[in-house]
C-alpha atoms as a PDB file:
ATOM      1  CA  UNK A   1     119.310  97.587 102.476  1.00  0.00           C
ATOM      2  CA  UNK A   2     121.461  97.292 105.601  1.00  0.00           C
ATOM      3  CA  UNK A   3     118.850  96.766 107.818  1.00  0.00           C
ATOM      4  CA  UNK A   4     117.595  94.006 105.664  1.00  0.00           C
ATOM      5  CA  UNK A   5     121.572  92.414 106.081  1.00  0.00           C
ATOM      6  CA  UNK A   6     121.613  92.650 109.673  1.00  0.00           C
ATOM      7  CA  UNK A   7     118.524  90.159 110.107  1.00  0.00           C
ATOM      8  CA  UNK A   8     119.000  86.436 109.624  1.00  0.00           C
ATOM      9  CA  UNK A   9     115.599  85.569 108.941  1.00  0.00           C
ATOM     10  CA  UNK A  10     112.850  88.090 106.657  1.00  0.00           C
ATOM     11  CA  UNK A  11     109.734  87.977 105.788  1.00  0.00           C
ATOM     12  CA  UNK A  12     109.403  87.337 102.012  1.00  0.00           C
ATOM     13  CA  UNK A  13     106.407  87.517 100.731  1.00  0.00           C
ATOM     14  CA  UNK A  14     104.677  86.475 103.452  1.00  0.00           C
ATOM     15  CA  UNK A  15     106.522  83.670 104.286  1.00  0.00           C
ATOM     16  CA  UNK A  16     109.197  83.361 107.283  1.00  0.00           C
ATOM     17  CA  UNK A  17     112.538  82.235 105.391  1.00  0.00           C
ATOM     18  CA  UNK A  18     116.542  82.580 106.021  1.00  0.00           C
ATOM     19  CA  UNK A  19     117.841  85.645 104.388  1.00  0.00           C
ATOM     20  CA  UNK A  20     120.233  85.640 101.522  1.00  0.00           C
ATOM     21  CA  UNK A  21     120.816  89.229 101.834  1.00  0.00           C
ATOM     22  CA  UNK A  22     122.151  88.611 105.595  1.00  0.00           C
ATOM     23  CA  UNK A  23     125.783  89.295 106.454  1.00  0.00           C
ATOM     24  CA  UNK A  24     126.997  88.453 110.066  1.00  0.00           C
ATOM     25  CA  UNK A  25     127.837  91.579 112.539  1.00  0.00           C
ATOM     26  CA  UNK A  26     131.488  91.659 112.773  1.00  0.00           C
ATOM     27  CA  UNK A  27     131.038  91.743 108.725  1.00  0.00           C
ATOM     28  CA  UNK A  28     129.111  94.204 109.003  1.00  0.00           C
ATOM     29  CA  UNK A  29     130.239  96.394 110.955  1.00  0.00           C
ATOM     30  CA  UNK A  30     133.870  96.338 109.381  1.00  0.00           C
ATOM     31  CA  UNK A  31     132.335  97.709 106.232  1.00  0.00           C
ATOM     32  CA  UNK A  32     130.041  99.822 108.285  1.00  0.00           C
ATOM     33  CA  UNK A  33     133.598 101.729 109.623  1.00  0.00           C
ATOM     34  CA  UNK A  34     134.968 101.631 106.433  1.00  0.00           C
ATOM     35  CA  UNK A  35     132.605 103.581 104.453  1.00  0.00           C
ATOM     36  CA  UNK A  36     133.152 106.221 107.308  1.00  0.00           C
ATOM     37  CA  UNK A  37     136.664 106.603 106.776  1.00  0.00           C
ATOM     38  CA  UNK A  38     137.821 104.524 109.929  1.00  0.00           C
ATOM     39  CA  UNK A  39     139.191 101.777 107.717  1.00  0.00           C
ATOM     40  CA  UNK A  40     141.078 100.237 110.414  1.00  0.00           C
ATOM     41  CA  UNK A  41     140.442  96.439 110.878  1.00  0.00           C
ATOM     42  CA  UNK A  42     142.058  95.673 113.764  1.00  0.00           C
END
């Protein structure tokens, strides 16, 4: 699943579309640090 979030555009079945699933990189990576234990946000 968090490949699929770190793509703005997927290929759904068959068809080239924007991706509802995406989230954008700073985002993701905040809750990427989180989940490791480095909660820090700064």
């Amino acid at each position: 699943m968090d490949i699929l979030r770190t793509h703005p555009m997927a290929v759904i079945a068959g068809v080239l579309q924007e991706n509802p699933f995406f989230v954008p990189p700073d985002e993701f990576l905040r809750e990427l640090r989180a989940r490791a234990g480095g909660g820090n946000d700064s």
